[in-house]
C-alpha atoms as a PDB file:
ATOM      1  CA  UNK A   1      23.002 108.484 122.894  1.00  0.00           C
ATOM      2  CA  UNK A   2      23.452 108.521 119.366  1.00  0.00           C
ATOM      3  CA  UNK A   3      27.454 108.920 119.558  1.00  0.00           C
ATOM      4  CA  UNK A   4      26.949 105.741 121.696  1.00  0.00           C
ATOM      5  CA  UNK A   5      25.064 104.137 119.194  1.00  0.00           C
ATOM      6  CA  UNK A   6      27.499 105.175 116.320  1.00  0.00           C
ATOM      7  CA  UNK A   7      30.465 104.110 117.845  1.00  0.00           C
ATOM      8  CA  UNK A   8      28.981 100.668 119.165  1.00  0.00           C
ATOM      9  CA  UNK A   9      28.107 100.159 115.502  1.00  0.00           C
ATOM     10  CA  UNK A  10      31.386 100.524 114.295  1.00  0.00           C
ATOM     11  CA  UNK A  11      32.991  98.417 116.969  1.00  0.00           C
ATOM     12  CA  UNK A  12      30.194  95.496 115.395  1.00  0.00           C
ATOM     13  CA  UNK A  13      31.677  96.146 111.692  1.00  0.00           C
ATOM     14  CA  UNK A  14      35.147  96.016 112.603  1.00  0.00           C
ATOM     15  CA  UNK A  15      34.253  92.884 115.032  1.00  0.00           C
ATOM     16  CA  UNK A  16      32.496  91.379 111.869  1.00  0.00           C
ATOM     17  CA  UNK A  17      35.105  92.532 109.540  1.00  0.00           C
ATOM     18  CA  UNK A  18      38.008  90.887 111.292  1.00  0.00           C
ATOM     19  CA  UNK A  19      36.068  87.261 111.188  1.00  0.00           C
ATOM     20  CA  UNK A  20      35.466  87.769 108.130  1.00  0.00           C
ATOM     21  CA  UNK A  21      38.849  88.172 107.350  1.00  0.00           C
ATOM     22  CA  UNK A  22      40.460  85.801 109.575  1.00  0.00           C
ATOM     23  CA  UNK A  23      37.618  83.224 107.434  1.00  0.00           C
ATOM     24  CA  UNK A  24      38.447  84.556 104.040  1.00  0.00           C
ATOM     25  CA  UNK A  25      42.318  83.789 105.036  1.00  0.00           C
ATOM     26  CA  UNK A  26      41.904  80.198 106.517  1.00  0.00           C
ATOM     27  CA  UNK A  27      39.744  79.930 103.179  1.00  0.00           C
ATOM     28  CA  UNK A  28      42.667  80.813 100.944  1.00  0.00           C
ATOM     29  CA  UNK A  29      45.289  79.295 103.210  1.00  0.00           C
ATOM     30  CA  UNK A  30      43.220  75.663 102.598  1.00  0.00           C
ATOM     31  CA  UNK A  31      43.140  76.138  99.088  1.00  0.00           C
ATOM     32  CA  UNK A  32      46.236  76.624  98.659  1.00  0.00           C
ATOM     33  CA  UNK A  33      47.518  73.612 100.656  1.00  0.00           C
ATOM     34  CA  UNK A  34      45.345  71.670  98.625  1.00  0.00           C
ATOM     35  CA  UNK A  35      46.675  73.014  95.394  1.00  0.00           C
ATOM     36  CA  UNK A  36      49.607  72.232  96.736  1.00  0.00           C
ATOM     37  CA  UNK A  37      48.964  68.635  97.495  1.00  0.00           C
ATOM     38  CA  UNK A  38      47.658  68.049  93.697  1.00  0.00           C
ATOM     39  CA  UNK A  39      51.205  68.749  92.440  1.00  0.00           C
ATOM     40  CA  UNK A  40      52.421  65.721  91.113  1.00  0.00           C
ATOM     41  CA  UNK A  41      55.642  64.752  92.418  1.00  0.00           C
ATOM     42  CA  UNK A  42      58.201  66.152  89.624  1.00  0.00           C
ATOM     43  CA  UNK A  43      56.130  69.833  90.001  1.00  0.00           C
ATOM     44  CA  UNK A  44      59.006  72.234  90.784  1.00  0.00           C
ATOM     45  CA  UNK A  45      58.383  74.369  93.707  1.00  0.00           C
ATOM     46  CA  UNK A  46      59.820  77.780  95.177  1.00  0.00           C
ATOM     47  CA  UNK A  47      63.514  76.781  95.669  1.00  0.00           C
ATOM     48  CA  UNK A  48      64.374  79.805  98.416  1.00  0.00           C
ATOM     49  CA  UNK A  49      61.197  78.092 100.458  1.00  0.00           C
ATOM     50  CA  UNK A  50      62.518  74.664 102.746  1.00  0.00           C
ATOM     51  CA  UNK A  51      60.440  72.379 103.258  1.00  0.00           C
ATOM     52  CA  UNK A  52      59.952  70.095 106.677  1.00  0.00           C
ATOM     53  CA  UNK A  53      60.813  71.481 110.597  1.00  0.00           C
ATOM     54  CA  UNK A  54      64.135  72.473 111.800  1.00  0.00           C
ATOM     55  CA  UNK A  55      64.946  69.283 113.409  1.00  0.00           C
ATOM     56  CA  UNK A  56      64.246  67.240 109.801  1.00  0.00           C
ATOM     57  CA  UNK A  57      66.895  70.172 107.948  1.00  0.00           C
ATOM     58  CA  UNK A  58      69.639  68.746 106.701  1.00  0.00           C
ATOM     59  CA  UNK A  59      71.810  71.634 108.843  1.00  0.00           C
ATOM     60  CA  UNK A  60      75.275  70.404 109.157  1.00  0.00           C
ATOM     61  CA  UNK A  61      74.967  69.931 105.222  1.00  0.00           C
ATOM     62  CA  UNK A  62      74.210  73.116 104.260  1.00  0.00           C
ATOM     63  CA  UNK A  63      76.864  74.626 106.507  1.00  0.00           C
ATOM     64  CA  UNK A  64      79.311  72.568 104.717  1.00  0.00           C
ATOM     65  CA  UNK A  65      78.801  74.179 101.287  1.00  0.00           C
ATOM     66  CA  UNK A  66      80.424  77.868 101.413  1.00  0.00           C
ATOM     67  CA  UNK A  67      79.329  80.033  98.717  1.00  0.00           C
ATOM     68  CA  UNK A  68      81.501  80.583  95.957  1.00  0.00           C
ATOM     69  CA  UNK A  69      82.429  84.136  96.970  1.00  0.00           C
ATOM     70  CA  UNK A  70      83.776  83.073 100.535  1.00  0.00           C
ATOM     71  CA  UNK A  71      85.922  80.450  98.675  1.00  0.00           C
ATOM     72  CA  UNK A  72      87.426  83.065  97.004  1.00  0.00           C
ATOM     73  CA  UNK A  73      87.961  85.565  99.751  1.00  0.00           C
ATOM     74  CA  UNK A  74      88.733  83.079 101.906  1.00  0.00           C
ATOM     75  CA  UNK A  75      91.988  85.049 102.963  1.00  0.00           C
ATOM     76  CA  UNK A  76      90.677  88.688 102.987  1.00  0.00           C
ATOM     77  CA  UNK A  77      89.326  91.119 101.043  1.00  0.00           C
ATOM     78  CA  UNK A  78      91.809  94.107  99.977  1.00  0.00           C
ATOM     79  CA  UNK A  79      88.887  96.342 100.199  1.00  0.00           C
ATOM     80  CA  UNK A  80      85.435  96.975 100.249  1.00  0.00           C
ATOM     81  CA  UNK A  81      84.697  99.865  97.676  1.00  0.00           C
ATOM     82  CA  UNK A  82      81.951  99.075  94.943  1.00  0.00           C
ATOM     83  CA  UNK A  83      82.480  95.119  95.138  1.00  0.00           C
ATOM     84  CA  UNK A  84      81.002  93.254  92.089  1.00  0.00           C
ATOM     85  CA  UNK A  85      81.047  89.153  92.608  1.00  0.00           C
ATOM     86  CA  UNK A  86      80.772  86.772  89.940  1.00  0.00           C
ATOM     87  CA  UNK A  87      80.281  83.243  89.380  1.00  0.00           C
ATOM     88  CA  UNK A  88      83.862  82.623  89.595  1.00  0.00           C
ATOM     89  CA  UNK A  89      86.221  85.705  90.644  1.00  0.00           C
ATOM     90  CA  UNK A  90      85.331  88.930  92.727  1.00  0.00           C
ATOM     91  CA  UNK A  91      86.377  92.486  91.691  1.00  0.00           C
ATOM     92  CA  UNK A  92      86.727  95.817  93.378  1.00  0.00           C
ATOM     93  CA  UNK A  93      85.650  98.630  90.708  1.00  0.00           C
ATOM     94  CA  UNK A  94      87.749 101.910  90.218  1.00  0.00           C
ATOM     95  CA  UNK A  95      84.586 104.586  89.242  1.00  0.00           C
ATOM     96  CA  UNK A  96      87.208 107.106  88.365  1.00  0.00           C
ATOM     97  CA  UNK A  97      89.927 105.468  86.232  1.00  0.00           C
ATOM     98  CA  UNK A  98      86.769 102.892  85.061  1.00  0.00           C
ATOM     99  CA  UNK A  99      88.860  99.755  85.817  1.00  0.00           C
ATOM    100  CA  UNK A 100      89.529  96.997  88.741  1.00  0.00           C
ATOM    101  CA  UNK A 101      90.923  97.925  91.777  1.00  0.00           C
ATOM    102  CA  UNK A 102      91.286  94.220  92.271  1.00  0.00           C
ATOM    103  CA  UNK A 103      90.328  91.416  90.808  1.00  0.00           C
ATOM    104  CA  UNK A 104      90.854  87.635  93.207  1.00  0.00           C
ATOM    105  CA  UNK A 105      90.474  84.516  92.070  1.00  0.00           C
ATOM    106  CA  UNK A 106      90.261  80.892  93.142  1.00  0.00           C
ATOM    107  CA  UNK A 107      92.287  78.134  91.199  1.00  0.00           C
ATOM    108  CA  UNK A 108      92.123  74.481  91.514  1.00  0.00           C
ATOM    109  CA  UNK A 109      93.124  71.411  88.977  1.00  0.00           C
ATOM    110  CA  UNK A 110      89.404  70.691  88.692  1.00  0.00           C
ATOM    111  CA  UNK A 111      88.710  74.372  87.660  1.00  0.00           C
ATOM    112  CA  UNK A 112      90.935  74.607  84.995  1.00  0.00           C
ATOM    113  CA  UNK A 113      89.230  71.535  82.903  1.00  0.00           C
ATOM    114  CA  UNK A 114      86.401  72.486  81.246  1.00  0.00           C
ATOM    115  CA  UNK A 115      86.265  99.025  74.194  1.00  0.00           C
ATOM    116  CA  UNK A 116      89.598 100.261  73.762  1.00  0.00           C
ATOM    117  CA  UNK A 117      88.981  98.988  70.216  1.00  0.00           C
ATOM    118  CA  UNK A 118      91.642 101.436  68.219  1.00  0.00           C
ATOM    119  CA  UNK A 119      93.093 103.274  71.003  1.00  0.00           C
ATOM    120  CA  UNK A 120      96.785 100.688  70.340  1.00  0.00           C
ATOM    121  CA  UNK A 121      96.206  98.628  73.924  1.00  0.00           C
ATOM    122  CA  UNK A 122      94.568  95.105  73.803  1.00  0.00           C
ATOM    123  CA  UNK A 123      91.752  94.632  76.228  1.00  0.00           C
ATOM    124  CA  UNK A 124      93.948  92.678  79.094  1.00  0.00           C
ATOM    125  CA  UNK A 125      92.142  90.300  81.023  1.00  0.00           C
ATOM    126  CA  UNK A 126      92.839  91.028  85.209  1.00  0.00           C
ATOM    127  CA  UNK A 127      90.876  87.436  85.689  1.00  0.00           C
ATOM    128  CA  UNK A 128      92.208  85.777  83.142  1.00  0.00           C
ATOM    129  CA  UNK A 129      89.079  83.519  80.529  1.00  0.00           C
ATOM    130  CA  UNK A 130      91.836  80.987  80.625  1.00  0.00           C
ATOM    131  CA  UNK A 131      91.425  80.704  84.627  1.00  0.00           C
ATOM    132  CA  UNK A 132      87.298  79.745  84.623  1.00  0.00           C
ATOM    133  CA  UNK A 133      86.794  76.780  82.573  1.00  0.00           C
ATOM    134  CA  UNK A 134      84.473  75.489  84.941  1.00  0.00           C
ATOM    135  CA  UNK A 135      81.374  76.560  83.000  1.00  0.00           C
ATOM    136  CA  UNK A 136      80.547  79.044  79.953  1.00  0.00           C
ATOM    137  CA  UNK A 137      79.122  81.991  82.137  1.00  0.00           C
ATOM    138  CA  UNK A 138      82.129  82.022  84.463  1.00  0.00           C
ATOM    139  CA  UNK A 139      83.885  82.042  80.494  1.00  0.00           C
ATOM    140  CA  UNK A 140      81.837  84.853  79.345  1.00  0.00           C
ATOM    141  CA  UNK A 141      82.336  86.587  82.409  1.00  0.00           C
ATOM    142  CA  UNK A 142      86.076  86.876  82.425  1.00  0.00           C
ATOM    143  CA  UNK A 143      85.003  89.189  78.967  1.00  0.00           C
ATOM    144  CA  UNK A 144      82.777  91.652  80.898  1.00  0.00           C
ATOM    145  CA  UNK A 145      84.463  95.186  80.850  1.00  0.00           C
ATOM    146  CA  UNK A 146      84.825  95.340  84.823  1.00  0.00           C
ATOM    147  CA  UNK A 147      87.368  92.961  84.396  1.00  0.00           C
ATOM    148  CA  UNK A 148      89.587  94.449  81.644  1.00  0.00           C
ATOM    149  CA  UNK A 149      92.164  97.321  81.865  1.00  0.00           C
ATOM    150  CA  UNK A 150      94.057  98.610  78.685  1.00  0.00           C
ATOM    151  CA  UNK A 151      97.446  96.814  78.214  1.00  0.00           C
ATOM    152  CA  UNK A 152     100.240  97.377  75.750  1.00  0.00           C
ATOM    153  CA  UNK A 153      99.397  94.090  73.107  1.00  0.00           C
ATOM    154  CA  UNK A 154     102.421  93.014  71.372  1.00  0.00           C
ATOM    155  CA  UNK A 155     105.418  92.509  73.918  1.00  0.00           C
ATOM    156  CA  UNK A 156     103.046  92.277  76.837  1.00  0.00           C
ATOM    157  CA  UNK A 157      99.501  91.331  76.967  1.00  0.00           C
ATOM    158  CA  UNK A 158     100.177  88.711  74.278  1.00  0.00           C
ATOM    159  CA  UNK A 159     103.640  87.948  75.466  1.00  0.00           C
ATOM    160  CA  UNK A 160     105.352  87.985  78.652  1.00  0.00           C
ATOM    161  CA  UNK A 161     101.803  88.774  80.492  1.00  0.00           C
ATOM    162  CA  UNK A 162     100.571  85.677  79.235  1.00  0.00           C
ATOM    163  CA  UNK A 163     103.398  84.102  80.005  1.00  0.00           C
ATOM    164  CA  UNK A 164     102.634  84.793  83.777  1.00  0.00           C
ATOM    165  CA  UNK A 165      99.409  83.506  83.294  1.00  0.00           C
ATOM    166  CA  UNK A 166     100.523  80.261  82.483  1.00  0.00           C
ATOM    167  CA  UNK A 167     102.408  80.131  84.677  1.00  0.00           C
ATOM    168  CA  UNK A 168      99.930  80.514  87.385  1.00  0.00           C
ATOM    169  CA  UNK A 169      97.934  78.191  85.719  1.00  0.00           C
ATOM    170  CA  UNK A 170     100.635  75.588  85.945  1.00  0.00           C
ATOM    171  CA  UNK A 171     101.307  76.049  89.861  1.00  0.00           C
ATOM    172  CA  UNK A 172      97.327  75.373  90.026  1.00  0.00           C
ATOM    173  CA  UNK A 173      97.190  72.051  88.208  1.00  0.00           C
ATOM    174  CA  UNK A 174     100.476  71.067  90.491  1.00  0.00           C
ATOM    175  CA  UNK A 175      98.996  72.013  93.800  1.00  0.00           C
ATOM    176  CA  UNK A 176      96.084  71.906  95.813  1.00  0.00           C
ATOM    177  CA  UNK A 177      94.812  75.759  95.654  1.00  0.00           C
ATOM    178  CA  UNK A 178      96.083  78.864  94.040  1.00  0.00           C
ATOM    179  CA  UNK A 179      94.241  82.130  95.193  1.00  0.00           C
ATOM    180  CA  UNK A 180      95.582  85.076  92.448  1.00  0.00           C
ATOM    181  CA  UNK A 181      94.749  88.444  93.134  1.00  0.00           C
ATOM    182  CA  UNK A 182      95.273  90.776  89.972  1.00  0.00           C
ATOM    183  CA  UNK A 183      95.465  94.852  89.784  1.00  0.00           C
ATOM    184  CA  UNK A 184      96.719  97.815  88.232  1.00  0.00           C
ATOM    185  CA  UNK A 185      99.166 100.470  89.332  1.00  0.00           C
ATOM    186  CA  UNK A 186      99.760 103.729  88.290  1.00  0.00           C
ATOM    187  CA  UNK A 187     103.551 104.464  89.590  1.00  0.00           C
ATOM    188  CA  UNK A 188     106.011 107.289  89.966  1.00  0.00           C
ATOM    189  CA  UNK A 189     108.235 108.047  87.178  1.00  0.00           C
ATOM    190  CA  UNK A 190     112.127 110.207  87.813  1.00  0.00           C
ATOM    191  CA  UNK A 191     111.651 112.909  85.440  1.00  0.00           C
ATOM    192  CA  UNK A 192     114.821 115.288  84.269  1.00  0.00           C
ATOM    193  CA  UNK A 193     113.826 117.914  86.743  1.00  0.00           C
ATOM    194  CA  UNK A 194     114.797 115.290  89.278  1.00  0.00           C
ATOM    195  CA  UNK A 195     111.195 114.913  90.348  1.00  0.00           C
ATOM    196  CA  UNK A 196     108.683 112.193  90.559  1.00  0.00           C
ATOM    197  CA  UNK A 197     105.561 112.253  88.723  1.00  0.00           C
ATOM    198  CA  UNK A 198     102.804 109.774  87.745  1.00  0.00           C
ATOM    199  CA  UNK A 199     101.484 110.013  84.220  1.00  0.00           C
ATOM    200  CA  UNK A 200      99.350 107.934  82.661  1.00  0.00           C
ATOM    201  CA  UNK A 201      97.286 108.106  79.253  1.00  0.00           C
ATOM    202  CA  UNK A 202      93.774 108.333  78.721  1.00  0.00           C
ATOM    203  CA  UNK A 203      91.573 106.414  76.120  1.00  0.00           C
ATOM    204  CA  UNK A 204      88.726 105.831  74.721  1.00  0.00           C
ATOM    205  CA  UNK A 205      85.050 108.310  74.837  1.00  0.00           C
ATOM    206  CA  UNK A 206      84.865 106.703  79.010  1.00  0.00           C
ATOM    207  CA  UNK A 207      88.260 108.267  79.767  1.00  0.00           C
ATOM    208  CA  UNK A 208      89.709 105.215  80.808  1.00  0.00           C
ATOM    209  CA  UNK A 209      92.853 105.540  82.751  1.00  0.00           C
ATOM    210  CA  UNK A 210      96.121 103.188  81.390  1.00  0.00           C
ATOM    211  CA  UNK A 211      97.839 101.720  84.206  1.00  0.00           C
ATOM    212  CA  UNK A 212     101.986 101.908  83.998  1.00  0.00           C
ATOM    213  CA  UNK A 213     102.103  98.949  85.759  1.00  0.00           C
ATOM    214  CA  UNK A 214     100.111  95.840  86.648  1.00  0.00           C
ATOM    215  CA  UNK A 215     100.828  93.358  89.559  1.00  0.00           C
ATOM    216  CA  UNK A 216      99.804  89.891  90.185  1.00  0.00           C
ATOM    217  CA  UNK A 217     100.358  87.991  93.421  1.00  0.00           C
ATOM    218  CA  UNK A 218      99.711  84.275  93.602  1.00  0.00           C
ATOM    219  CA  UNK A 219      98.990  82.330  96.767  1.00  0.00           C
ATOM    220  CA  UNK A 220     100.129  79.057  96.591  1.00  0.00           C
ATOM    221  CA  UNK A 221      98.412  76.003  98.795  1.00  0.00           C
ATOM    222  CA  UNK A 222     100.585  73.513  98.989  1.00  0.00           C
ATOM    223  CA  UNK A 223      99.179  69.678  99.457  1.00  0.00           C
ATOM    224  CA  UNK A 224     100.793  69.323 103.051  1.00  0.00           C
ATOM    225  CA  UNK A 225      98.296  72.694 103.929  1.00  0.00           C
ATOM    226  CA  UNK A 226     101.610  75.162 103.772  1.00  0.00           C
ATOM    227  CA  UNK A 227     101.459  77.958 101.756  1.00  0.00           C
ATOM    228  CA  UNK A 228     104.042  79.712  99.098  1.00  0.00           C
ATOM    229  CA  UNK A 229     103.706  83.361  97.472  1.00  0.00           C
ATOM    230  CA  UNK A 230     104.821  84.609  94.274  1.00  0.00           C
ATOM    231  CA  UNK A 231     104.544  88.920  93.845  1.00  0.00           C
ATOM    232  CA  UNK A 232     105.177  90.209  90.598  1.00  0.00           C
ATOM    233  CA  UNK A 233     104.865  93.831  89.099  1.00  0.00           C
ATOM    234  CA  UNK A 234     105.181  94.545  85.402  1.00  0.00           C
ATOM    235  CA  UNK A 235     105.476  97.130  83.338  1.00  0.00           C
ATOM    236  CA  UNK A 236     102.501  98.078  81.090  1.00  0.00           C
ATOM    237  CA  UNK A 237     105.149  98.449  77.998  1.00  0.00           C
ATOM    238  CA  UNK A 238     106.981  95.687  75.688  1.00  0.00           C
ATOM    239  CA  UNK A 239     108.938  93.021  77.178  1.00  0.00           C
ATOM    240  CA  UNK A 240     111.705  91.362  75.827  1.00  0.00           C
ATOM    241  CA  UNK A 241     111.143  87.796  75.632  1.00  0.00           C
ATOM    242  CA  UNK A 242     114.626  86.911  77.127  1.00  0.00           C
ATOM    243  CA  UNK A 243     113.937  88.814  80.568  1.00  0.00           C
ATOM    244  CA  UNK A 244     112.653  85.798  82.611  1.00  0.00           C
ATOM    245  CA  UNK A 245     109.721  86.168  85.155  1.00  0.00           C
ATOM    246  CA  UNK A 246     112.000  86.236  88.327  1.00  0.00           C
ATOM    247  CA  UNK A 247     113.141  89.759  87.191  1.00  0.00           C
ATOM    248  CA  UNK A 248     109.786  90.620  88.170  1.00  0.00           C
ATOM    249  CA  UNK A 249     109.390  89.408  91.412  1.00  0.00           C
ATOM    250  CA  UNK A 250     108.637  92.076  94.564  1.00  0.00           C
ATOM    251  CA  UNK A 251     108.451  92.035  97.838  1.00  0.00           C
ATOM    252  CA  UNK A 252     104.626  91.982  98.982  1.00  0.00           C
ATOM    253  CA  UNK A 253     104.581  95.188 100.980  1.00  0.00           C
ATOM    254  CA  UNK A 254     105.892  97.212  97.880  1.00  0.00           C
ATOM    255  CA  UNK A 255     102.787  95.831  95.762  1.00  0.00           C
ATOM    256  CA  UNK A 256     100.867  96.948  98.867  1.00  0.00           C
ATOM    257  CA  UNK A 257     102.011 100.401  99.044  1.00  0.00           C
ATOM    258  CA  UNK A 258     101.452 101.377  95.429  1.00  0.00           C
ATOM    259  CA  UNK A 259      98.289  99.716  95.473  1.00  0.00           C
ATOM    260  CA  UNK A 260      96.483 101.153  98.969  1.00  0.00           C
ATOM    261  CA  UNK A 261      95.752  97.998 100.063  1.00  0.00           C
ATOM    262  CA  UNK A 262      96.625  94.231 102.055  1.00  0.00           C
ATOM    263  CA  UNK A 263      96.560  91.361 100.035  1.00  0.00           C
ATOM    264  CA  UNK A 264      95.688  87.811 101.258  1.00  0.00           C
ATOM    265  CA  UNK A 265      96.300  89.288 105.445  1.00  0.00           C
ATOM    266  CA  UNK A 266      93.888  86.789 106.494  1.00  0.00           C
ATOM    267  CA  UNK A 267      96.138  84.151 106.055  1.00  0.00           C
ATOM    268  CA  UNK A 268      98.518  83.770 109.503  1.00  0.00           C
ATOM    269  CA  UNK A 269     102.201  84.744 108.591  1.00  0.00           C
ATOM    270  CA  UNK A 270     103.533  81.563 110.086  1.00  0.00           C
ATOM    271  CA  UNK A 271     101.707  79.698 107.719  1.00  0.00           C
ATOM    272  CA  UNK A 272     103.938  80.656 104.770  1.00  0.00           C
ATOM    273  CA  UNK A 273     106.688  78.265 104.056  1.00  0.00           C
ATOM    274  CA  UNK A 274     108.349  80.630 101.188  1.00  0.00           C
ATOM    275  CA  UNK A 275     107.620  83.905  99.480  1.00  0.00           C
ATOM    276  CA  UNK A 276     109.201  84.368  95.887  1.00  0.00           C
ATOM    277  CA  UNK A 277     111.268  80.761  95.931  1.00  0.00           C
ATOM    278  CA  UNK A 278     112.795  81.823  99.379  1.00  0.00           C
ATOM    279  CA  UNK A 279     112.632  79.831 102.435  1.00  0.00           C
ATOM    280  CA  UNK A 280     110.704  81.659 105.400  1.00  0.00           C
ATOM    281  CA  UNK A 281     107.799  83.364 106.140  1.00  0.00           C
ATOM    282  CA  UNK A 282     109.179  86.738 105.971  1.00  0.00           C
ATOM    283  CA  UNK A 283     107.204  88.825 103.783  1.00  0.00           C
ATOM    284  CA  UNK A 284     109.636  91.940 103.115  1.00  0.00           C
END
């Protein structure tokens, strides 16, 4: 009888326990609506909370605005590993040799308006600060160390790789889009043995790896919705300033076998109208 008793009085507390609670919530829940309804009209409130029913959302609207990111990838991503996004460029980050993968960017007319420290290389930009004028972060982000890689200074990084940088720059202010995707490579050299070896230096405390080579591929959006794309591969070394770019145009697929990875293979073949000044869509 008493186990009866006992467990009929807990059934009661729990019974008055949940009305109490379900009471103390609708309490809470009315204060707060009136607190909310006291705001004056210029209060800011919660911005990842919308407001109104589903059939007052603004839906088609807010489908229309892509995030940055997807702008930028629109055409594939070379890979997946350790990703890092940004307000204006996306990077894929080597742990091991502590620089980019990959760096892709998104270029437009409108976009463009607006430490190694003693080791002998300058600290090369892969996304270049020049590139992201469209606001001081993206600016200050192009500085972050994620997005540099050691480069040889004079005769290269201040020379003929900034030459290619312009001149990406200059196909985005004349066309419609310009997605660049930026890298290093560390490539075989024929040593007098008659073998092939890579060999790259090491610098700094963070043992970061020097590439040999960099590449830079630019895909080119013409304003009739055709597409053209330019492959280069340097050499991380001096330059002379007579050699013109067009020496150091590739064929796609060679950038993509050094590298371990497709570049811009969202983007259907047929679409390309020429690759390195050439007529087709041939991308050998």
């Amino acid at each position: 009888m008493r186990h009866i008793i006992n467990r009929s009085g807990t059934v009661s507390l729990l019974t008055a326990s949940f009305f109490a609670g379900c009471l103390t919530d609708k309490y809470i829940l009315k204060r707060a609506n009136a607190a909310t309804a006291q705001l004056p009209a210029t209060a800011v409130q919660p911005s990842h909370i919308l407001t109104g029913s589903p059939s007052t959302l603004d839906i088609d609207r807010v489908k229309e605005q892509p995030s940055r990111a997807s702008q930028i990838m629109r055409y594939g991503y070379p890979g997946f590993d350790n990703l890092r996004t940004f307000e204006d460029y996306v990077l894929s980050y080597d742990r091991r040799n502590r620089i980019a993968h990959w760096v892709v960017e998104h270029l437009s007319s409108d976009r463009l308006v607006y430490n190694s420290s003693g080791s002998g290389y300058d600290r090369g930009h892969l996304a270049a600060a020049g590139n992201h004028r469209q606001s001081q972060t993206a600016v200050d982000q192009t500085f972050l160390l994620s997005n540099m890689a050691p480069q040889v200074g004079k005769g290269f990084n201040r020379d003929k790789w900034n030459e290619l940088e312009k001149h990406v720059r200059k196909l985005a202010r004349k066309n419609k889009n310009v997605y660049v995707c930026t890298g290093p490579l560390f490539l075989p050299k024929l040593e007098q043995d008659g073998s092939l070896y890579i060999k790259y230096k090491i610098v700094g405390r963070n043992n970061i790896a020097v590439p040999t080579h960099f590449f830079k591929v630019a895909l080119v959006e013409l304003m009739n919705g055709k597409f053209e794309l330019e492959a280069y591969i340097l050499p991380n070394s001096v330059i002379p300033d007579d050699i013109p770019l067009t020496s150091f145009m590739v064929p796609l697929d060679s950038i993509e076998r050094s590298a371990g990875f497709l570049i811009f293979d969202k983007l259907p073949k047929n679409a390309l109208n020429k690759v390195n000044g050439k007529s087709g869509n041939m991308l050998m």
